[in-house]
Protein backbone atom coordinates (compact mmCIF):
# COMPACT_ATOMS: atom_id res chain seq x y z
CA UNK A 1 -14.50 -12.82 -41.55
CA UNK A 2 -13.08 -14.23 -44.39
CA UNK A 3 -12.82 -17.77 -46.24
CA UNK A 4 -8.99 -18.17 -44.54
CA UNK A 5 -7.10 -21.36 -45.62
CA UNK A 6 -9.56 -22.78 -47.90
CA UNK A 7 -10.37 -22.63 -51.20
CA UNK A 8 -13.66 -20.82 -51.60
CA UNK A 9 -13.19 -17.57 -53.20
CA UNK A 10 -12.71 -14.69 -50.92
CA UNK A 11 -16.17 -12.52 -51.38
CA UNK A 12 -14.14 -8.84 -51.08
CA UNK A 13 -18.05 -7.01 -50.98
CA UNK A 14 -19.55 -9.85 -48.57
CA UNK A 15 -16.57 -8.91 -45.98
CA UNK A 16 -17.24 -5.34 -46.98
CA UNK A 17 -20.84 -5.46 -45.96
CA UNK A 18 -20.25 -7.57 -43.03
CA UNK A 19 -17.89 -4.94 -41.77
CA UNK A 20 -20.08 -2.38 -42.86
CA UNK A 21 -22.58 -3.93 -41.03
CA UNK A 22 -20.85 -4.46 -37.69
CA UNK A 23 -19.53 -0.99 -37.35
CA UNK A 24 -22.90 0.63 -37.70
CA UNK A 25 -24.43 -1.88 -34.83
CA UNK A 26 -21.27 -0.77 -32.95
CA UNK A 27 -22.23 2.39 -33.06
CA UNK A 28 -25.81 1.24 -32.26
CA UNK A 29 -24.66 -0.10 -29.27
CA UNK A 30 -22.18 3.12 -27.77
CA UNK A 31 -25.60 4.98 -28.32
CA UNK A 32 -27.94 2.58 -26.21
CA UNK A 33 -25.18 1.88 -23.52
CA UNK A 34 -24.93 5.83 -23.08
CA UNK A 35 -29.12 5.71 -22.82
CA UNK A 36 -28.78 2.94 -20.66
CA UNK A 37 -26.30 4.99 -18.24
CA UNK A 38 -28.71 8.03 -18.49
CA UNK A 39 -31.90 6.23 -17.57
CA UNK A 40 -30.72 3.06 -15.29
CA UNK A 41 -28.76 2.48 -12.42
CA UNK A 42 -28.82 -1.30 -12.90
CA UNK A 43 -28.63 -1.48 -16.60
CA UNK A 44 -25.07 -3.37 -16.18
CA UNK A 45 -27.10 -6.40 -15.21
CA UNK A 46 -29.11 -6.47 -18.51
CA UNK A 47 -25.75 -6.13 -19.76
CA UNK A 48 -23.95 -9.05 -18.30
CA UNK A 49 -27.09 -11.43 -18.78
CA UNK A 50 -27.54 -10.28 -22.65
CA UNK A 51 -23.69 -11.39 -22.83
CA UNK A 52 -23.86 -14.33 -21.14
CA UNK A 53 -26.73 -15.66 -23.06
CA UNK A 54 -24.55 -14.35 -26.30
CA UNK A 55 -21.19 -16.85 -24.84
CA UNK A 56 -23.68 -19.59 -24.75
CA UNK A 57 -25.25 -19.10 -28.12
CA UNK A 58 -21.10 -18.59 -29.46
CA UNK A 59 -19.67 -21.17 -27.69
CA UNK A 60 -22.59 -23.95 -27.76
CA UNK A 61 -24.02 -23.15 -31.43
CA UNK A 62 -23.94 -26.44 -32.77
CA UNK A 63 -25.45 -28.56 -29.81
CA UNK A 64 -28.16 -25.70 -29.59
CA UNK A 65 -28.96 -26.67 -33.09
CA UNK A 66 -29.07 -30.06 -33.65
CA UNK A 67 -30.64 -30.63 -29.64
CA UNK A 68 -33.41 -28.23 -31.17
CA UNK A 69 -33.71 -29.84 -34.71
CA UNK A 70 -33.64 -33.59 -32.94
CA UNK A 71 -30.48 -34.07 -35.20
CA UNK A 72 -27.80 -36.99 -34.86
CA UNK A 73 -24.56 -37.08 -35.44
CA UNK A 74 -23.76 -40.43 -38.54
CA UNK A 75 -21.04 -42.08 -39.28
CA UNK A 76 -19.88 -42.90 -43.12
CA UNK A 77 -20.49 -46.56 -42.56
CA UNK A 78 -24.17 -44.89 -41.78
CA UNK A 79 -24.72 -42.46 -44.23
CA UNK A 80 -22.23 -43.33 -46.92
CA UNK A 81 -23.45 -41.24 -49.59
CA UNK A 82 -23.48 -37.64 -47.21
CA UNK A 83 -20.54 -38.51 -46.19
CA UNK A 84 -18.59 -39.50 -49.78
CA UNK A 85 -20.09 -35.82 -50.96
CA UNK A 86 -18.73 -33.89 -47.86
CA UNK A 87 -15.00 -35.67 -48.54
CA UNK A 88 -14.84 -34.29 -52.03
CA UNK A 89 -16.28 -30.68 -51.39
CA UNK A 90 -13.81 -30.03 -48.62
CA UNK A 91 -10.94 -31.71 -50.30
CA UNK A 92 -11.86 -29.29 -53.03
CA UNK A 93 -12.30 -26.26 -50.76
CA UNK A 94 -8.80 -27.76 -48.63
CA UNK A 95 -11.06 -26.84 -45.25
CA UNK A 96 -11.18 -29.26 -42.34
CA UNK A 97 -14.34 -31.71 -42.58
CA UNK A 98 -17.24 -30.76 -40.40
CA UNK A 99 -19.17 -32.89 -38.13
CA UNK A 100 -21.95 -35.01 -40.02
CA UNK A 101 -25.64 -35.09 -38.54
CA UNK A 102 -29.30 -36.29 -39.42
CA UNK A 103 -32.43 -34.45 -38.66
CA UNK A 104 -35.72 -37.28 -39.38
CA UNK A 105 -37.85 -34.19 -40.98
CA UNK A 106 -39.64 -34.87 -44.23
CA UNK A 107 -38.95 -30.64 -44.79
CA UNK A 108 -35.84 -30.81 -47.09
CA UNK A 109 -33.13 -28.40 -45.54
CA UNK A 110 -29.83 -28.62 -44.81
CA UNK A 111 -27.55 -26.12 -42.19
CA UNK A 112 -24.35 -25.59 -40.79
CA UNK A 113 -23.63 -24.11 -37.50
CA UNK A 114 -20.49 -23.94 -35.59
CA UNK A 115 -18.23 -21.28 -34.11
CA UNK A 116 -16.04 -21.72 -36.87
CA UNK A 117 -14.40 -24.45 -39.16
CA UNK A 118 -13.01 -26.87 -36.17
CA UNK A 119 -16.25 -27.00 -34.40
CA UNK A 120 -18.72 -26.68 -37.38
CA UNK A 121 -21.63 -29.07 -38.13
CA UNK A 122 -22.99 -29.62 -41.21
CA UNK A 123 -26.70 -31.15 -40.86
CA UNK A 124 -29.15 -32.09 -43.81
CA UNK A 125 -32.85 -33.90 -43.40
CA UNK A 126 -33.69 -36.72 -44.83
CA UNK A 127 -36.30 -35.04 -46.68
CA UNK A 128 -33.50 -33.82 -49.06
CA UNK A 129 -31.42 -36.60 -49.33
CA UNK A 130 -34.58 -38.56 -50.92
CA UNK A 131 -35.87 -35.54 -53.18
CA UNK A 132 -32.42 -34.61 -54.87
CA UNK A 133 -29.73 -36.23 -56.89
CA UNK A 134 -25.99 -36.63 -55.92
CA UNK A 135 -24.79 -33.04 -57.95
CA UNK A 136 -28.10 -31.33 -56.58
CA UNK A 137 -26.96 -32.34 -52.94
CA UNK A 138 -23.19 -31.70 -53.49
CA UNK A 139 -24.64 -27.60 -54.51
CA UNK A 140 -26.38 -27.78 -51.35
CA UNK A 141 -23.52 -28.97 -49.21
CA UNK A 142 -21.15 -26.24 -50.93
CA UNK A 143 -23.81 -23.75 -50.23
CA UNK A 144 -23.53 -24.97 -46.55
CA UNK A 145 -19.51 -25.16 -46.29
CA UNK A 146 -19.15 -21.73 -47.92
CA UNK A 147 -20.97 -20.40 -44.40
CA UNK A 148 -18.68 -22.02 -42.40
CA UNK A 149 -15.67 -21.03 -44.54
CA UNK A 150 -16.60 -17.22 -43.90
CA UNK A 151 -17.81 -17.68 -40.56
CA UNK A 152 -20.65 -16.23 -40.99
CA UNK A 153 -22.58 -18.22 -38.22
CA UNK A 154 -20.15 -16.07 -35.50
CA UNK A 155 -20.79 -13.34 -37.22
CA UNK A 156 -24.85 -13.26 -37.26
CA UNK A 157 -24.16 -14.78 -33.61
CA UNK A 158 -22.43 -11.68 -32.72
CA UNK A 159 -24.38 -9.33 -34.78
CA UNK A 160 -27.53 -10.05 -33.12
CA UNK A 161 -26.47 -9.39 -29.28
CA UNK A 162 -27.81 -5.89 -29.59
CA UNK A 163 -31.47 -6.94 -30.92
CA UNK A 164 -31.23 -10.10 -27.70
CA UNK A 165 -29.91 -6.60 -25.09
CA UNK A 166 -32.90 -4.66 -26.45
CA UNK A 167 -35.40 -7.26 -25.62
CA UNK A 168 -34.05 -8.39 -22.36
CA UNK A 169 -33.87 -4.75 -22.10
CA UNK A 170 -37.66 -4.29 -22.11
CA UNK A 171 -38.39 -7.35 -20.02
CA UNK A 172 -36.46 -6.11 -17.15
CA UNK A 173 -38.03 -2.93 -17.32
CA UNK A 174 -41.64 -4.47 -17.19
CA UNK A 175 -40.89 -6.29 -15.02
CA UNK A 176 -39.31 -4.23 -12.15
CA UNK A 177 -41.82 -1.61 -12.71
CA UNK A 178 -44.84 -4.88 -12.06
CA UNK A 179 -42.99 -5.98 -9.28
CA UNK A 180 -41.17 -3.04 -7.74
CA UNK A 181 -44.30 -1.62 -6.05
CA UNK A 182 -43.90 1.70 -7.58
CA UNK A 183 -46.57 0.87 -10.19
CA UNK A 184 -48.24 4.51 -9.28
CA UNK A 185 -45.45 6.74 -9.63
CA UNK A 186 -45.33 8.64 -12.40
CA UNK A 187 -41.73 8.99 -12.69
CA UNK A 188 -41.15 5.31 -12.73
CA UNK A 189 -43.83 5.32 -15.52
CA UNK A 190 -42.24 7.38 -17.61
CA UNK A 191 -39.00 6.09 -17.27
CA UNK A 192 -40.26 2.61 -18.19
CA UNK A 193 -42.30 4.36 -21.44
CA UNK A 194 -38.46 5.48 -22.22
CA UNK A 195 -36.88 2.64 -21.79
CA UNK A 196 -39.63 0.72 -24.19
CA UNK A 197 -39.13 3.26 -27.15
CA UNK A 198 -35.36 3.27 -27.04
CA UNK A 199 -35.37 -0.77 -27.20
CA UNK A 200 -38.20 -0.74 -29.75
CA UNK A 201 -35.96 1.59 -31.68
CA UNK A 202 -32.80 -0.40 -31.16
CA UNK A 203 -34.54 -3.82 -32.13
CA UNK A 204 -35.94 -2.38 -35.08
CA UNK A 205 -32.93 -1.41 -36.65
CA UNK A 206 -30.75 -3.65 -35.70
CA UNK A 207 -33.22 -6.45 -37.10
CA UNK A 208 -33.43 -4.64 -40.40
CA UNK A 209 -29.36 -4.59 -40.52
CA UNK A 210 -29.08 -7.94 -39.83
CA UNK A 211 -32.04 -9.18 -42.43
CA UNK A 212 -29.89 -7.08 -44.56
CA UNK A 213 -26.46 -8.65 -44.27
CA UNK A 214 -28.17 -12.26 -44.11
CA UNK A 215 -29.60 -11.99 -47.34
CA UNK A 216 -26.57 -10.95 -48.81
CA UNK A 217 -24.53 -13.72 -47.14
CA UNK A 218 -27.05 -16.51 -48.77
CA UNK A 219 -26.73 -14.90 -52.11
CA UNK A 220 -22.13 -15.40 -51.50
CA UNK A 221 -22.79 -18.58 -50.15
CA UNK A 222 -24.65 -19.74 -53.45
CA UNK A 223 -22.34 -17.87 -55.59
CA UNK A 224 -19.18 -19.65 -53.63
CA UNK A 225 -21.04 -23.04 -54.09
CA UNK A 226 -21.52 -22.40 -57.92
CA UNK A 227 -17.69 -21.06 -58.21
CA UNK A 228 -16.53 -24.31 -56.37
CA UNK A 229 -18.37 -26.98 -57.73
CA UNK A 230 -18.39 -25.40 -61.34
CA UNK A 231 -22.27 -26.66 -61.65
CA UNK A 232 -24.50 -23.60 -60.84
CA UNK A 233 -27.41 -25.00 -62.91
CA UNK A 234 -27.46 -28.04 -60.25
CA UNK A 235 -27.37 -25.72 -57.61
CA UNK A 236 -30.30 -24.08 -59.32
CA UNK A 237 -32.20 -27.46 -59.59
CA UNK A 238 -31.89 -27.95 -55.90
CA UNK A 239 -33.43 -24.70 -54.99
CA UNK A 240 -36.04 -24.73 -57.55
CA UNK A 241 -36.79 -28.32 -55.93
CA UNK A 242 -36.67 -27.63 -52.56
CA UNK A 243 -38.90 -23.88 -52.54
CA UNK A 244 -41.56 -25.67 -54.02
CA UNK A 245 -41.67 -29.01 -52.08
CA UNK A 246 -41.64 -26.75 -48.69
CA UNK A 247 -44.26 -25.02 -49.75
CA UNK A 248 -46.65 -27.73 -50.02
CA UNK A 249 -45.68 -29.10 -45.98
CA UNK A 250 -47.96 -28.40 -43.49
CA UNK A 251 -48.10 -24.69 -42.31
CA UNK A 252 -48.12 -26.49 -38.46
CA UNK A 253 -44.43 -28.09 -39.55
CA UNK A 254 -43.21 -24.59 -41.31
CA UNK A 255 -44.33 -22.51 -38.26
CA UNK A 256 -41.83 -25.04 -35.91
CA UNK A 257 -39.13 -24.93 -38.26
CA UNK A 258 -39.59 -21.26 -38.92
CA UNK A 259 -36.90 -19.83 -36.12
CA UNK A 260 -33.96 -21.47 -38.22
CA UNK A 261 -34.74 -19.35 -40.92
CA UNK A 262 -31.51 -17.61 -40.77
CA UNK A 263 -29.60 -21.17 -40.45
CA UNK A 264 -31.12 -22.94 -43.59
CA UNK A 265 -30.41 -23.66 -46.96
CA UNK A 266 -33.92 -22.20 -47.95
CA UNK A 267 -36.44 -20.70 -45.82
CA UNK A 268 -39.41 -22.55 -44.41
CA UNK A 269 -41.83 -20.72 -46.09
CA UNK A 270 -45.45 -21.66 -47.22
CA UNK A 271 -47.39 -20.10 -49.99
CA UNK A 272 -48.92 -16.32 -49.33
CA UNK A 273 -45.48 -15.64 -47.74
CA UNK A 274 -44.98 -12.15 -50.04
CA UNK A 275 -44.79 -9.69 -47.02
CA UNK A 276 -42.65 -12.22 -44.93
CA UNK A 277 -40.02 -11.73 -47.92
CA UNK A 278 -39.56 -8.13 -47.12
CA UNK A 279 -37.90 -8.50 -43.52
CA UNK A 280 -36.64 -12.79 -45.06
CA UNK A 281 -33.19 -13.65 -44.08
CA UNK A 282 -33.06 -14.80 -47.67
CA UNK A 283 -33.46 -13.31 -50.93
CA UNK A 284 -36.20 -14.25 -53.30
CA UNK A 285 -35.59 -17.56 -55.02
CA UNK A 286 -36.10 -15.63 -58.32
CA UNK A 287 -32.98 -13.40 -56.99
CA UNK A 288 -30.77 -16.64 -56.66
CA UNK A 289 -31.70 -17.99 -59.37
CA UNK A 290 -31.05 -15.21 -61.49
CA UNK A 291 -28.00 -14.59 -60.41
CA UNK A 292 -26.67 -18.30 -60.29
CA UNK A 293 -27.99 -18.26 -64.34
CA UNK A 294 -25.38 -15.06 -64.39
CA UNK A 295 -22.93 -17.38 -63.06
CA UNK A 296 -23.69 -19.92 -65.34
CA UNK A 297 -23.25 -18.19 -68.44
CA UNK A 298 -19.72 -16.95 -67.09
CA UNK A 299 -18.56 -20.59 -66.25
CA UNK A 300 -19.49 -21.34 -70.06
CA UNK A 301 -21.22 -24.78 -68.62
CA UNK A 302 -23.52 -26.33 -71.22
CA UNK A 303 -27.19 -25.79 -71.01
């Protein structure tokens, strides 16, 4: 879990609170498993699908995300510019170049995804390549490169398989109770209340704990960024930029670009968005800003 073999700065309270964070969901999980044992005698399929479906998230990340963002994969002779950036950040950060894609969105974003630095793609839409200057997108791309250089897309990956349990969780119990023909036994119907509250419970937390460790991970990722590049005031530019240009796209293109929250640069966010913030998987942009003004001052780089 940490930036191994590269040259990003290893974030000692990042890997703290991912650790932090993985034990208590451990312990999350011994808990439900034991519920599961008490109340199910088939709760080892919910099991084996949840994990399955976790593999294929692990394993097939990247296609996942660029099949579902209509990204392609471009060359340097195609996207020159991208691809001159991407050379100097991870000569800088000595970590092995990622996979290059295109998503045709006018929402400026960028992601990476990728079980870890060999099989990591780094994909930006070409509605931030046109709105920001060469040192605004190398920031960006930095930003980007620091996730993959902590692996933090495994990690959220492998975080969230107790939130995707509890919810198949519930789904299997509905379902067997509306088709197992039991629907007037009392029993059954209290089992199934059970079975609800404990995965309600289990979602719940789990959610916040991962909301929690996501928003710290964006706030290393910019700080790594503004360490590497030595230019956190273009960093700053790009995010000031990009909030308020995806706030003015239509709330019907937010809404389908909305489930790669966790994955993007910025969040696709509209205006009115105060309570999303609470449960965001990113901090406020006042937050990142503030802090990448800290960083500034430390760096001594000239207003």
């Amino acid at each position: 879990m940490s930036a191994t073999h590269t040259r990003f700065r290893p974030d000692r309270q990042l890997t703290v609170r991912m650790l932090i964070t993985m034990f208590l969901l451990g312990l999350l999980y011994v808990a439900f498993v034991a519920v599961l044992v008490a109340l199910l005698k088939s709760w080892i399929l919910v099991v084996v699908i949840a994990a399955g479906l976790l593999a294929a998230q692990y394993w097939y990340s990247d296609k996942i995300a660029l099949l579902a963002m209509h990204a392609q994969e471009v060359s340097a002779q195609e996207q020159p510019r991208l691809h001159g950036v991407v050379d100097r950040l991870c000569a800088t950060a000595d970590m092995p170049k990622p996979r290059i894609a295109i998503s045709h969105v006018d929402m400026p974003n960028a992601f990476a995804t990728g079980r870890n630095a060999d099989h990591a793609v780094l994909c930006v839409t070409t509605g931030l390549l046109r709105r920001l200057e060469t040192e605004e997108l190398e920031g960006v791309l930095a930003h980007e490169l620091s996730h993959v250089a902590h692996r933090d897309v495994a990690v959220i990956t492998i975080a969230s398989f107790l939130g995707v349990l509890a919810g198949l969780l519930v789904r299997f119990a509905f379902y067997s109770e509306l088709f197992g023909g039991r629907r007037n036994d009392q029993n059954t119907a209290l089992l199934l209340a059970l079975i609800m509250t404990v995965s309600a419970v289990v979602y719940a937390i789990s959610f916040l704990l991962i909301r929690a460790l996501s928003r710290y991970r964006e706030l290393a990722a910019d700080r790594a960024a503004a360490t590497l590049t030595a230019r956190p005031s273009a960093l700053a530019s790009a995010l000031t930029k990009v909030s308020g240009d995806i706030a003015r796209i239509p709330t019907e293109d937010l809404r389908t670009a909305q489930p790669f929250n966790a994955f993007f640069f910025t969040p696709a966010l509209g205006d009115g968005a105060t309570l999303y913030n609470l449960f965001s998987t990113h901090p406020t942009l006042e937050r990142r800003l503030a802090q990448l003004a800290k960083i500034s001052v430390q760096l001594g780089e000239p207003a």
